[in-house]
N, C-alpha and C. Protein backbone atom coordinates (compact mmCIF):
# COMPACT_ATOMS: atom_id res chain seq x y z
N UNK A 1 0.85 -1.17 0.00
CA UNK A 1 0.00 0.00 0.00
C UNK A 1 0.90 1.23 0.00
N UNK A 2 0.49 2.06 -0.91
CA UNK A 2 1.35 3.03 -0.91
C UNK A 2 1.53 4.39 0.19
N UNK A 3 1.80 5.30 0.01
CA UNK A 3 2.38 6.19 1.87
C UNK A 3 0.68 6.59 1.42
N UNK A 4 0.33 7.49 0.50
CA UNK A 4 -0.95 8.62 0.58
C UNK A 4 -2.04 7.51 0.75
N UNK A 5 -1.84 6.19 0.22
CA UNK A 5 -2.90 5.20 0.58
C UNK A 5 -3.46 5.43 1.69
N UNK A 6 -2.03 5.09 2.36
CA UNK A 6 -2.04 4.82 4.01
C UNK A 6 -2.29 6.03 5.18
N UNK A 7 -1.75 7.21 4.22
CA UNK A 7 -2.13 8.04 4.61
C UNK A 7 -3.89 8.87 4.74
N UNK A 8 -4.37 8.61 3.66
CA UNK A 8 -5.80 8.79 3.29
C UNK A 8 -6.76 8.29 4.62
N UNK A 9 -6.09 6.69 4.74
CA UNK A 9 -7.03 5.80 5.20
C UNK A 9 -6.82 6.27 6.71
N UNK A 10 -5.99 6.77 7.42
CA UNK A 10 -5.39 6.72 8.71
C UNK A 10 -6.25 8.35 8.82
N UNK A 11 -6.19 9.03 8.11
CA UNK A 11 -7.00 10.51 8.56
C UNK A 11 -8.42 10.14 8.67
N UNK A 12 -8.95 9.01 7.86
CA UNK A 12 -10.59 8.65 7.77
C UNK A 12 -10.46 8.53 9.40
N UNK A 13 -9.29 7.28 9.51
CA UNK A 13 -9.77 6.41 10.59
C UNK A 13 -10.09 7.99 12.13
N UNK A 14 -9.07 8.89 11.71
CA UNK A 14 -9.01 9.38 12.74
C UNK A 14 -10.28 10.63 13.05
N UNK A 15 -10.42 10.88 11.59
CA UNK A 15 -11.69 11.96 11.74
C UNK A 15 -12.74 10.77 12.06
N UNK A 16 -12.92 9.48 11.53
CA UNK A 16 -14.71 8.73 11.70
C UNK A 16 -14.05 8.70 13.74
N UNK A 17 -13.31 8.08 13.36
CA UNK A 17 -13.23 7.99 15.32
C UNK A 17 -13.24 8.95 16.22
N UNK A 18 -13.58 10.97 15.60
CA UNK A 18 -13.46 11.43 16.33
C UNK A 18 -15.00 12.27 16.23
N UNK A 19 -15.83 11.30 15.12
CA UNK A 19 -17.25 11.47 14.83
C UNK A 19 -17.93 10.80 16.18
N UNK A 20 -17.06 9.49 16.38
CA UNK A 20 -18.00 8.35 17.38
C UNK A 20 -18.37 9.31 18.64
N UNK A 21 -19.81 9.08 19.05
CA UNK A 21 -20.21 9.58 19.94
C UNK A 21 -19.53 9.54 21.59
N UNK A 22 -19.73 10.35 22.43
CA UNK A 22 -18.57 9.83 23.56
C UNK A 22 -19.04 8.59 24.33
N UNK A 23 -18.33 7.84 25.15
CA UNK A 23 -18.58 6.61 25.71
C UNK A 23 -19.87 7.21 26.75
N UNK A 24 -20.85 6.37 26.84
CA UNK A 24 -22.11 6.81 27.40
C UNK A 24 -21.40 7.04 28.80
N UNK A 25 -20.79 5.99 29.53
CA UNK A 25 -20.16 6.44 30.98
C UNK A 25 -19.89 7.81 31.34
N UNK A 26 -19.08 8.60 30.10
CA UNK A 26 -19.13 10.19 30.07
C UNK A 26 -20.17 10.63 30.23
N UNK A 27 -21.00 10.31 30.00
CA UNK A 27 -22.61 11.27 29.82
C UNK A 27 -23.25 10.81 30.87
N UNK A 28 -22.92 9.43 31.25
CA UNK A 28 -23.22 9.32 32.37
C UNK A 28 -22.85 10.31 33.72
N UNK A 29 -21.64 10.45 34.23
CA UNK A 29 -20.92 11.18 34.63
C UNK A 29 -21.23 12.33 34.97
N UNK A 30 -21.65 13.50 33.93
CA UNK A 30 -22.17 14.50 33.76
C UNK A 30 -23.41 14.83 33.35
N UNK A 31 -24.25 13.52 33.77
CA UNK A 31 -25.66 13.46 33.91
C UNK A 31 -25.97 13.79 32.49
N UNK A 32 -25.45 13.83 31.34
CA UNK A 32 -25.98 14.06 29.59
C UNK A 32 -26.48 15.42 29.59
N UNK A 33 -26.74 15.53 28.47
CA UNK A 33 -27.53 16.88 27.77
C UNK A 33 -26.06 17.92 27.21
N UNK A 34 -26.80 18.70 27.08
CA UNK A 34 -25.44 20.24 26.75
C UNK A 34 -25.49 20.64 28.04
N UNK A 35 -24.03 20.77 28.56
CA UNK A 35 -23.52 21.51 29.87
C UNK A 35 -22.70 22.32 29.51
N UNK A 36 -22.86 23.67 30.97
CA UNK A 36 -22.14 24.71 30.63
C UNK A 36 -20.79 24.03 31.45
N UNK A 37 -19.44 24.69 31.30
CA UNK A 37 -18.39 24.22 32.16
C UNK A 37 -18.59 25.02 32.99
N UNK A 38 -19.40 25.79 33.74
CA UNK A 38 -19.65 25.63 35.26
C UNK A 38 -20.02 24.16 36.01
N UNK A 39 -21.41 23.92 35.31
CA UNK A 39 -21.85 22.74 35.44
C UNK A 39 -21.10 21.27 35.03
N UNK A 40 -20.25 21.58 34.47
CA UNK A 40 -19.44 20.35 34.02
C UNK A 40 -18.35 20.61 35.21
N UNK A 41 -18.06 21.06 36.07
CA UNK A 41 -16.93 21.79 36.73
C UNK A 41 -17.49 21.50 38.49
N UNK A 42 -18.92 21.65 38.22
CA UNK A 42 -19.14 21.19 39.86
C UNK A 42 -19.91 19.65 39.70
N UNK A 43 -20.05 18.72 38.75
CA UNK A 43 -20.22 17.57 38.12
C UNK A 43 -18.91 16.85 38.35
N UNK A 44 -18.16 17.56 38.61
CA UNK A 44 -16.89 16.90 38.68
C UNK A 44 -16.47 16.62 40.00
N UNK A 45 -16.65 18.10 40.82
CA UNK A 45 -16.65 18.16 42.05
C UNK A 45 -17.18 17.22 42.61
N UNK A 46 -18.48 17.11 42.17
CA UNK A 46 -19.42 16.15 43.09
C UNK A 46 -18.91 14.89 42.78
N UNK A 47 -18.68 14.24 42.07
CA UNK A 47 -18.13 13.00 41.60
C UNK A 47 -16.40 12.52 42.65
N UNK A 48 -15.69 13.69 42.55
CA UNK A 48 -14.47 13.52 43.45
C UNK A 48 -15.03 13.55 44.89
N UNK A 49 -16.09 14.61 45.40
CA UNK A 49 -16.67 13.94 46.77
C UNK A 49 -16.87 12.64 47.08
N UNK A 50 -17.97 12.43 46.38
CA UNK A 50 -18.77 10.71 46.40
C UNK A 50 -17.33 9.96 46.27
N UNK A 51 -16.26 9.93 45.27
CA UNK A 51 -15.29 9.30 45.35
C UNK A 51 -14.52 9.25 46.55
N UNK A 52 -14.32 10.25 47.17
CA UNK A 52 -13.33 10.39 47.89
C UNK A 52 -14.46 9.49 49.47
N UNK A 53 -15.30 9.83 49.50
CA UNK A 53 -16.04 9.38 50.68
C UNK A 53 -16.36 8.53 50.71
N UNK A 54 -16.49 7.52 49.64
CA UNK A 54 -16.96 6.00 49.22
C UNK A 54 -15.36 5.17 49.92
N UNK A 55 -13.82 6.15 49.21
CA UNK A 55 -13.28 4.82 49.27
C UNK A 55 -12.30 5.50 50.63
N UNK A 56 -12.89 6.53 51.44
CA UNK A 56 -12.56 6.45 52.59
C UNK A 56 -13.10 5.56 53.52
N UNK A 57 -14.28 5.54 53.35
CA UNK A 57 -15.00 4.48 53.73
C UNK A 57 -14.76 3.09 53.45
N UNK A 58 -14.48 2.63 52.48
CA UNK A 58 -13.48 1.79 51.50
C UNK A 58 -12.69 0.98 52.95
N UNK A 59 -11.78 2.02 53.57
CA UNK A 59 -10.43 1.60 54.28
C UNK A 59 -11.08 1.25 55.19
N UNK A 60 -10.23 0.37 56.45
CA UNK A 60 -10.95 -0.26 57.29
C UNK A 60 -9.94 0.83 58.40
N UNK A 61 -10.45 0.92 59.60
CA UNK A 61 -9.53 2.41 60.02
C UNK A 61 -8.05 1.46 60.55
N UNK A 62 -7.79 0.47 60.50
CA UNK A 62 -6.81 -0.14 60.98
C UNK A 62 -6.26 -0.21 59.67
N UNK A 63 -6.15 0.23 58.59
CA UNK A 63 -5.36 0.48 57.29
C UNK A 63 -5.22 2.35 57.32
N UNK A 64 -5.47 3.16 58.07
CA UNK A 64 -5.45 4.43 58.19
C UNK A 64 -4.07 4.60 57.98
N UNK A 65 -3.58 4.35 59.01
CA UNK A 65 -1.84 4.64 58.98
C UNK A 65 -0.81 3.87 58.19
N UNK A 66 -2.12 3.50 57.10
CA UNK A 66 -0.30 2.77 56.06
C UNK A 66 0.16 3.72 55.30
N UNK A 67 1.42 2.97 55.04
CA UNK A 67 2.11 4.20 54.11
C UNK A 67 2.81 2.96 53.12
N UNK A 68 2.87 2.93 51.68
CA UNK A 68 3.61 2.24 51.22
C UNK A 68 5.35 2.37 51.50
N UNK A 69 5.71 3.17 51.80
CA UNK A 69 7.32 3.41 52.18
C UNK A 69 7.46 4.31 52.76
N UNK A 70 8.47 4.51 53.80
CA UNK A 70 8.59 5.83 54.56
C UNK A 70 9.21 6.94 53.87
N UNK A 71 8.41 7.86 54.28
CA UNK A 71 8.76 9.46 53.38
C UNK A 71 7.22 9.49 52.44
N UNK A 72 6.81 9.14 52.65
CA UNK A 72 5.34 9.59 51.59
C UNK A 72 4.18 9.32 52.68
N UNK A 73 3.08 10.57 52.03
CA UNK A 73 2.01 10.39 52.59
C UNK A 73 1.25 8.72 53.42
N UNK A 74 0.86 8.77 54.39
CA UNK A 74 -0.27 7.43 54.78
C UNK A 74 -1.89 7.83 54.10
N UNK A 75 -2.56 6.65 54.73
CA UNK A 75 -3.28 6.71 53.71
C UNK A 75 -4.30 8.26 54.15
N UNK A 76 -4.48 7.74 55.91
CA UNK A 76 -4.61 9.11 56.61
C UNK A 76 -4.15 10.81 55.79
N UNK A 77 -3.00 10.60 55.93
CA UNK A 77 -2.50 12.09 55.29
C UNK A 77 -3.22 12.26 54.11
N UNK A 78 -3.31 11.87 53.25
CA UNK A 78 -4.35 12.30 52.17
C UNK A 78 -5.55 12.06 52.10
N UNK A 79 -6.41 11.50 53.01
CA UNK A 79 -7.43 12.34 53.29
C UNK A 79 -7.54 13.84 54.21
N UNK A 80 -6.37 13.98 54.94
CA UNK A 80 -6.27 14.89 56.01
C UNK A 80 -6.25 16.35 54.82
N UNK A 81 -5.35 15.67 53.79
CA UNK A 81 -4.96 16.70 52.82
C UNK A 81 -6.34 17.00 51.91
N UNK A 82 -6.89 16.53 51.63
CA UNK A 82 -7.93 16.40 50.64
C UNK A 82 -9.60 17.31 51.54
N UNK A 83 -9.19 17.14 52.99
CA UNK A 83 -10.46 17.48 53.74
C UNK A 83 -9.81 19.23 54.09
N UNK A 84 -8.39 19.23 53.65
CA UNK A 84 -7.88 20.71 54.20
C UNK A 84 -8.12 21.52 52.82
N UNK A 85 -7.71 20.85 51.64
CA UNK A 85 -8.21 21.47 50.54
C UNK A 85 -9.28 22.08 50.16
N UNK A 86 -10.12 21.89 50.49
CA UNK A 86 -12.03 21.92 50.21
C UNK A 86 -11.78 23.53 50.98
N UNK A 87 -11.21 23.73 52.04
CA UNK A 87 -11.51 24.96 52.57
C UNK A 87 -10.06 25.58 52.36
N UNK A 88 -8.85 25.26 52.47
CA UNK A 88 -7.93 26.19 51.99
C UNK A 88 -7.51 26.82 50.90
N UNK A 89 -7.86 25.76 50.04
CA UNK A 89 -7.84 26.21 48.44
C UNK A 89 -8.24 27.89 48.36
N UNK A 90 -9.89 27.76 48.56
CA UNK A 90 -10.70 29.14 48.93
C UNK A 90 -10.53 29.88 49.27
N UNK A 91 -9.73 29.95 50.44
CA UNK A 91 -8.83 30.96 51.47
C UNK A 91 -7.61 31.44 50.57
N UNK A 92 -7.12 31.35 49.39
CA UNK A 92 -6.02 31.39 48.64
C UNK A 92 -7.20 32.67 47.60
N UNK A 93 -8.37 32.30 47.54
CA UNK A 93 -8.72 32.75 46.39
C UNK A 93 -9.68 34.05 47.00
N UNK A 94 -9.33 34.32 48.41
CA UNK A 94 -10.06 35.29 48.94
C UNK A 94 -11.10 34.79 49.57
N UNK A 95 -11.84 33.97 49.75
CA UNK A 95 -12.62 33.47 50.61
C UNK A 95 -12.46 33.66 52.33
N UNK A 96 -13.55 33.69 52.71
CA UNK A 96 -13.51 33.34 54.19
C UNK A 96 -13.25 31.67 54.26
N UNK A 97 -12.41 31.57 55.76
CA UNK A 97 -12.17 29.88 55.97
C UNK A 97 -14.00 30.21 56.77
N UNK A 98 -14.26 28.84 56.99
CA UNK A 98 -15.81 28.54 57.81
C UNK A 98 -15.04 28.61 59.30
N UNK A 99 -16.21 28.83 59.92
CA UNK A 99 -16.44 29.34 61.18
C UNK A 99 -15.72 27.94 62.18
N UNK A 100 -15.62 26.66 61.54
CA UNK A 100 -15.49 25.39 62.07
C UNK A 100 -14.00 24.83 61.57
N UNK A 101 -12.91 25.49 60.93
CA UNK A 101 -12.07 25.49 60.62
C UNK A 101 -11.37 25.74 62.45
N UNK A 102 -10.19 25.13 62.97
CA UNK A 102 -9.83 25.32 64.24
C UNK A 102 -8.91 26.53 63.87
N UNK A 103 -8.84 26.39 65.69
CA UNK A 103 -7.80 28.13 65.84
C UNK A 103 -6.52 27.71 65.49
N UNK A 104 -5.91 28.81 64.85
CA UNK A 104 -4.54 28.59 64.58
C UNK A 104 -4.54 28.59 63.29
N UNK A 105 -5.17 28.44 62.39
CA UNK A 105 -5.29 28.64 60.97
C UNK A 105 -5.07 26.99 60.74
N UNK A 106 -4.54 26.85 59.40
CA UNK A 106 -4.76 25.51 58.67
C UNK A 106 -3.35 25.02 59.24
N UNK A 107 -2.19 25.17 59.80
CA UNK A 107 -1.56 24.14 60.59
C UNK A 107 -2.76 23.63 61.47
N UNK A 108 -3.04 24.48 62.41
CA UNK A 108 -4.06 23.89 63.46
C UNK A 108 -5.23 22.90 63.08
N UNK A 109 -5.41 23.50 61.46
CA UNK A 109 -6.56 22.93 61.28
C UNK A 109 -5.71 20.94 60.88
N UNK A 110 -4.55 21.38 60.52
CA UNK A 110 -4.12 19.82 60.07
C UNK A 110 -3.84 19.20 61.02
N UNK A 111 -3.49 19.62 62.08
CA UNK A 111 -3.18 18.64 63.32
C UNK A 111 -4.77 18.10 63.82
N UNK A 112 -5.72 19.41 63.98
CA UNK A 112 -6.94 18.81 64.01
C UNK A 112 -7.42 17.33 63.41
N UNK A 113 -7.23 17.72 62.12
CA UNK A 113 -7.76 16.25 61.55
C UNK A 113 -7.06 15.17 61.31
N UNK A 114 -5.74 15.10 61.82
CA UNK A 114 -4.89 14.01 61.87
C UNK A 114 -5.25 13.54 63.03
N UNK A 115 -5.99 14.15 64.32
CA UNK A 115 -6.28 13.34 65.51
C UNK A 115 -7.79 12.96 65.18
N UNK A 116 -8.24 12.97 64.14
CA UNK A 116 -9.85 12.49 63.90
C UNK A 116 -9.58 11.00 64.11
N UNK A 117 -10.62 10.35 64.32
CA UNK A 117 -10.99 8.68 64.28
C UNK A 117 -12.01 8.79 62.64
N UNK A 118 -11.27 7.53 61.82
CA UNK A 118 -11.72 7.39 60.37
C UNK A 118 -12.76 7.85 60.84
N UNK A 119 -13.96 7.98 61.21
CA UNK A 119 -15.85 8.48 61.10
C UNK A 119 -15.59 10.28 61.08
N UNK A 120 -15.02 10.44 61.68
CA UNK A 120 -14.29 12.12 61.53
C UNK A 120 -14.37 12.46 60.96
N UNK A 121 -13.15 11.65 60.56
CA UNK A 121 -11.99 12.48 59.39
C UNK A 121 -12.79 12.16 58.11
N UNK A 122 -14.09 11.26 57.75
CA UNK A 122 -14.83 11.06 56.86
C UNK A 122 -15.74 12.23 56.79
N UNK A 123 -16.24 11.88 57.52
CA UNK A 123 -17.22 13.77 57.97
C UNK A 123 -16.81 15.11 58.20
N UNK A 124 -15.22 14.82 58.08
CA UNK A 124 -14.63 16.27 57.51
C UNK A 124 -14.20 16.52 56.30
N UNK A 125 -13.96 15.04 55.47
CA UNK A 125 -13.97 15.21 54.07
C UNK A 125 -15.60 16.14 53.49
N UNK A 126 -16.50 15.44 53.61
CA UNK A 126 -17.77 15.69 53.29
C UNK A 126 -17.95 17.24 53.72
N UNK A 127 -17.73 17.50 55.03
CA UNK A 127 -18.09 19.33 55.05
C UNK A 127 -17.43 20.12 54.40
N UNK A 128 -16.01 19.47 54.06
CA UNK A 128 -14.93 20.72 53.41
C UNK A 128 -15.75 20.52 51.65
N UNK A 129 -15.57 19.39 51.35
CA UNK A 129 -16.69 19.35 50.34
C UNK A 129 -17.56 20.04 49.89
N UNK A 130 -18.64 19.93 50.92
CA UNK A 130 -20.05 20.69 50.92
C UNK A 130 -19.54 22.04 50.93
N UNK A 131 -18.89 22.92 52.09
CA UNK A 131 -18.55 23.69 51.66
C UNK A 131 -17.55 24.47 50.20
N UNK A 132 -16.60 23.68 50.03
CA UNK A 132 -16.18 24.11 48.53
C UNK A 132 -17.49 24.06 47.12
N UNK A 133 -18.16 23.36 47.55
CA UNK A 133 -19.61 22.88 46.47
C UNK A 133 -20.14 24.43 46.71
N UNK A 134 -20.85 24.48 47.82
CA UNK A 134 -21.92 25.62 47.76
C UNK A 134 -21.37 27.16 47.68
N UNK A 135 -19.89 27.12 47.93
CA UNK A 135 -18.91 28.56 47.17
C UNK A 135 -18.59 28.61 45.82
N UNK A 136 -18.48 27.38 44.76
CA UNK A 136 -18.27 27.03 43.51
C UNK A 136 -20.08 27.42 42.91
N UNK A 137 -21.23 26.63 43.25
CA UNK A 137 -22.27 26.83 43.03
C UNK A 137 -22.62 28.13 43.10
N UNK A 138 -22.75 29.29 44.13
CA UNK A 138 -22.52 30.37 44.43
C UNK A 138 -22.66 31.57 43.05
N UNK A 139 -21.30 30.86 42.55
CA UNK A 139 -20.19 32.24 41.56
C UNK A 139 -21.39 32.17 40.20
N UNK A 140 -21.48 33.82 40.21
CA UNK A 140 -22.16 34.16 39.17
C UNK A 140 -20.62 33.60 37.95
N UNK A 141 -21.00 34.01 36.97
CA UNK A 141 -20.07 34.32 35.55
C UNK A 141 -19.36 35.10 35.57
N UNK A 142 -19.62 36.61 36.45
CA UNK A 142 -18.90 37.60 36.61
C UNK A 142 -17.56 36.77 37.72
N UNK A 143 -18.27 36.56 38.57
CA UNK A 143 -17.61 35.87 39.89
C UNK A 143 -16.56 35.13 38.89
N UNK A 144 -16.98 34.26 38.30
CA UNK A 144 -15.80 32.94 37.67
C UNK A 144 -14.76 33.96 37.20
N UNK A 145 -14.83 34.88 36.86
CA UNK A 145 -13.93 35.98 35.79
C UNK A 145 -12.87 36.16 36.30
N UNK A 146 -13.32 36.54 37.77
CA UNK A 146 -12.51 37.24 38.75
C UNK A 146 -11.00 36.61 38.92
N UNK A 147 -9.61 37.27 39.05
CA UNK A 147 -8.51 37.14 38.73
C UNK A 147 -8.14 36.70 40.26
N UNK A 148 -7.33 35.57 40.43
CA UNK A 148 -6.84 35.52 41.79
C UNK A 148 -5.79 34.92 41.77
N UNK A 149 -4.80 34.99 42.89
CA UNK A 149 -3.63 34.57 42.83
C UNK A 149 -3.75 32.62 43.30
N UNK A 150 -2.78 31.94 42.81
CA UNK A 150 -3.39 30.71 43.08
C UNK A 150 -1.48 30.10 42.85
N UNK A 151 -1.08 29.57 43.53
CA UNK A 151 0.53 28.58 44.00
C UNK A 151 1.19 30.06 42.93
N UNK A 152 1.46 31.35 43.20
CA UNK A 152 2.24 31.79 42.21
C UNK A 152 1.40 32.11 40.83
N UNK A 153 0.41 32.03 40.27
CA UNK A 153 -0.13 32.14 38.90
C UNK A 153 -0.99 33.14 39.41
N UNK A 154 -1.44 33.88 38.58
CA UNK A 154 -2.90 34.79 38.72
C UNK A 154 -3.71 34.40 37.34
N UNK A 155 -4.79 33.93 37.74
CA UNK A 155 -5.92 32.95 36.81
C UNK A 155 -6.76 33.32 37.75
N UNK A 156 -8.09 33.06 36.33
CA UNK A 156 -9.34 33.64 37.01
C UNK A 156 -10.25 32.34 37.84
N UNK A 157 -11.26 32.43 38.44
CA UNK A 157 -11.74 31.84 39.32
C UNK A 157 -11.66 30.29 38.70
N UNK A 158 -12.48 30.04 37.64
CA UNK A 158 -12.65 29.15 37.28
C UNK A 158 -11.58 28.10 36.72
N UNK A 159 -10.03 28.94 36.34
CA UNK A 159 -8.92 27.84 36.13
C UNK A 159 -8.68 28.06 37.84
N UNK A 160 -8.72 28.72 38.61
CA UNK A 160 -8.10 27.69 40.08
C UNK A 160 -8.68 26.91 40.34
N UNK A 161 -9.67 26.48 40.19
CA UNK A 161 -10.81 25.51 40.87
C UNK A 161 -10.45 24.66 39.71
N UNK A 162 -10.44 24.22 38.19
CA UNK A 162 -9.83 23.70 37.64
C UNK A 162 -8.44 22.92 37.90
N UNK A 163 -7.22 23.84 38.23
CA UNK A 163 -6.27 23.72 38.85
C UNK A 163 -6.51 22.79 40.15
N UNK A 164 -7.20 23.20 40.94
CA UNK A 164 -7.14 22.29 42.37
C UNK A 164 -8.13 21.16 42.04
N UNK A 165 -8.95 21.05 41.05
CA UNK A 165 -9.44 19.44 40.66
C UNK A 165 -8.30 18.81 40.16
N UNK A 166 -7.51 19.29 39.46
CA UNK A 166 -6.56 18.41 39.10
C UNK A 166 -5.64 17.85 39.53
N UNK A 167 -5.45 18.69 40.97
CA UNK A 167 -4.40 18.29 42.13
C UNK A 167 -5.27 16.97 42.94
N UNK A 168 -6.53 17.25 42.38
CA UNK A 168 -7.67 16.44 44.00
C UNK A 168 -7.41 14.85 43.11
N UNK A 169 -7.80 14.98 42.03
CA UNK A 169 -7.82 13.75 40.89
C UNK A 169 -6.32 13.03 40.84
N UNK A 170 -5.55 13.76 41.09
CA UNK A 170 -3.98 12.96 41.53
C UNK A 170 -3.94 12.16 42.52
N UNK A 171 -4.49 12.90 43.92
CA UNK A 171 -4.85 12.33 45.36
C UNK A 171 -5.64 11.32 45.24
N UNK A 172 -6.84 11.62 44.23
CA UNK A 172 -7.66 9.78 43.84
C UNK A 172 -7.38 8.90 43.42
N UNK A 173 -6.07 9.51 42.51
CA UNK A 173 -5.74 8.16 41.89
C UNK A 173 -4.59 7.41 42.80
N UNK A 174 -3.92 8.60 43.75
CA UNK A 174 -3.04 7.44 44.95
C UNK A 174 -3.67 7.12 45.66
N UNK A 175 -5.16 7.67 46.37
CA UNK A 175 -5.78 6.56 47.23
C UNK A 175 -6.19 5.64 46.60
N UNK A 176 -6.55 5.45 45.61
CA UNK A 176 -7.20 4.54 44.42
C UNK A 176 -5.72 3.20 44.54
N UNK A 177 -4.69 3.87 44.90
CA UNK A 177 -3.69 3.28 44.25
C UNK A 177 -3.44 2.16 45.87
N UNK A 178 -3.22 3.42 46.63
CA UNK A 178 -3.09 2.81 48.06
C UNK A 178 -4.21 1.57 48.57
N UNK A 179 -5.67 2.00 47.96
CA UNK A 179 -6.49 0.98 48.25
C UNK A 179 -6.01 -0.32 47.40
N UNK A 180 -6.20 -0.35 46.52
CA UNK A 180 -5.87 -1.50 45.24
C UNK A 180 -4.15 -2.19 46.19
N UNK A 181 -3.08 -1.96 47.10
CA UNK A 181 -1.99 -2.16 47.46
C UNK A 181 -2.71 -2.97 49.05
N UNK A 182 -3.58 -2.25 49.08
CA UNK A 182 -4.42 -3.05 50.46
C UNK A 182 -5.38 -3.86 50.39
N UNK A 183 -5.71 -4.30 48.92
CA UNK A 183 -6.56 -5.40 48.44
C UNK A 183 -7.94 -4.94 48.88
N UNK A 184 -8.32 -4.00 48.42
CA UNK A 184 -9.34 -2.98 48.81
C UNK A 184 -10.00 -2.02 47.77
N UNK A 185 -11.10 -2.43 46.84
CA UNK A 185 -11.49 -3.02 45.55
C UNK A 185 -12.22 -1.44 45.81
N UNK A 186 -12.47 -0.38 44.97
CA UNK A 186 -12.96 1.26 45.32
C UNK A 186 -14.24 0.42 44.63
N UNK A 187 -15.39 1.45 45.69
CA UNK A 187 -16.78 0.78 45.42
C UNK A 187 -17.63 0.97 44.06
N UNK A 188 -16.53 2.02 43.54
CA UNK A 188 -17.36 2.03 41.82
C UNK A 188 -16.85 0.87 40.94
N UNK A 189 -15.63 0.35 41.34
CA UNK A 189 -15.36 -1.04 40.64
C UNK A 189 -15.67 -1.80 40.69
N UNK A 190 -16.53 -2.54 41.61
CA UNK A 190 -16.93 -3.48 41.99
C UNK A 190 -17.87 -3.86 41.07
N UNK A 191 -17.94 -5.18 41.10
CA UNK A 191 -18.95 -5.43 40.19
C UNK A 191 -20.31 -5.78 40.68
N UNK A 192 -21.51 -5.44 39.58
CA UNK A 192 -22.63 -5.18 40.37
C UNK A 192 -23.17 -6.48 41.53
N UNK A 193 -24.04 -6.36 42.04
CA UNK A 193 -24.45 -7.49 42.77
C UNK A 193 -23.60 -7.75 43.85
């Protein structure tokens, strides 16, 4: 077959394959229809909650303190990290911290939730959550616009919150990783029944 043959046939393949509709699981995901990326943006959010709270729950609290090797997070620390995010992130972007954040600012607040018992430290994932949800839900369009400083960058509302999903989705995929190392199957994998 000659190169433009091969060439011809390889652009079909790549434009018909980029005709195919997306895998329904996507649409699943983001509940279908046309979404705005606000709505695709706290669709996501909500999805890394439920994730994150399913496979905290997942761990049995006597797997809390593993760590695959010393010098890296346990499994603890990243939820500790993941439940400090939801409200510090915000605090970066001008936000008030909540009234239930401890004294001392977010050191205080991390020692706080490193002394939680797993039911806690689960129910502090979920409020920092809820709260990052109903400040994201909140933002008009104007609001998303708004320019804020975020690790060094100044980006507007909607790439930091972008930005810190993408940091949260790293953290899922090492608890994801840490569970799967503890023979500890995350409850969306499972198979039905």
């Amino acid at each position: 077959m000659s190169f433009s043959i091969r060439s011809t046939l390889f652009h079909a393949l790549l434009v018909g394959g980029l005709a195919v509709p997306a895998h329904p699981a996507v649409a699943q995901y983001f509940g279908g229809g046309t979404k705005s990326s606000a709505e695709v943006q706290l669709a996501d959010l909500e999805q890394l909650r439920d994730k994150f709270l399913a496979l905290a729950d997942a761990f049995p609290e006597e797997t809390y303190d593993w760590r695959p090797m010393e010098g890296v997070r346990s499994v603890r620390d990243v939820f500790v990290l993941i439940a400090g995010e939801g409200v510090l992130f915000p605090t970066m972007w001008g936000f008030e911290a909540p009234d239930w954040v401890a004294e001392g600012g977010f050191g205080g607040e991390t020692e706080r939730l490193k002394a939680l018992s797993r039911d806690e430290l689960i129910a502090g994932i979920e409020r920092s959550f809820d709260h990052l949800l109903a400040l994201v839900r909140g933002w008009s369009e104007e609001d998303r616009a708004r320019q804020v400083s975020f690790f060094g960058l100044t980006v507007d509302l909607t790439t930091a919150v972008t930005l810190m999903a993408t940091d949260m989705h790293e953290h899922l995929g090492q608890s994801i990783a840490y569970a799967r190392m503890n023979r500890i199957v995350p409850p969306w994998s499972r198979p039905p029944g």
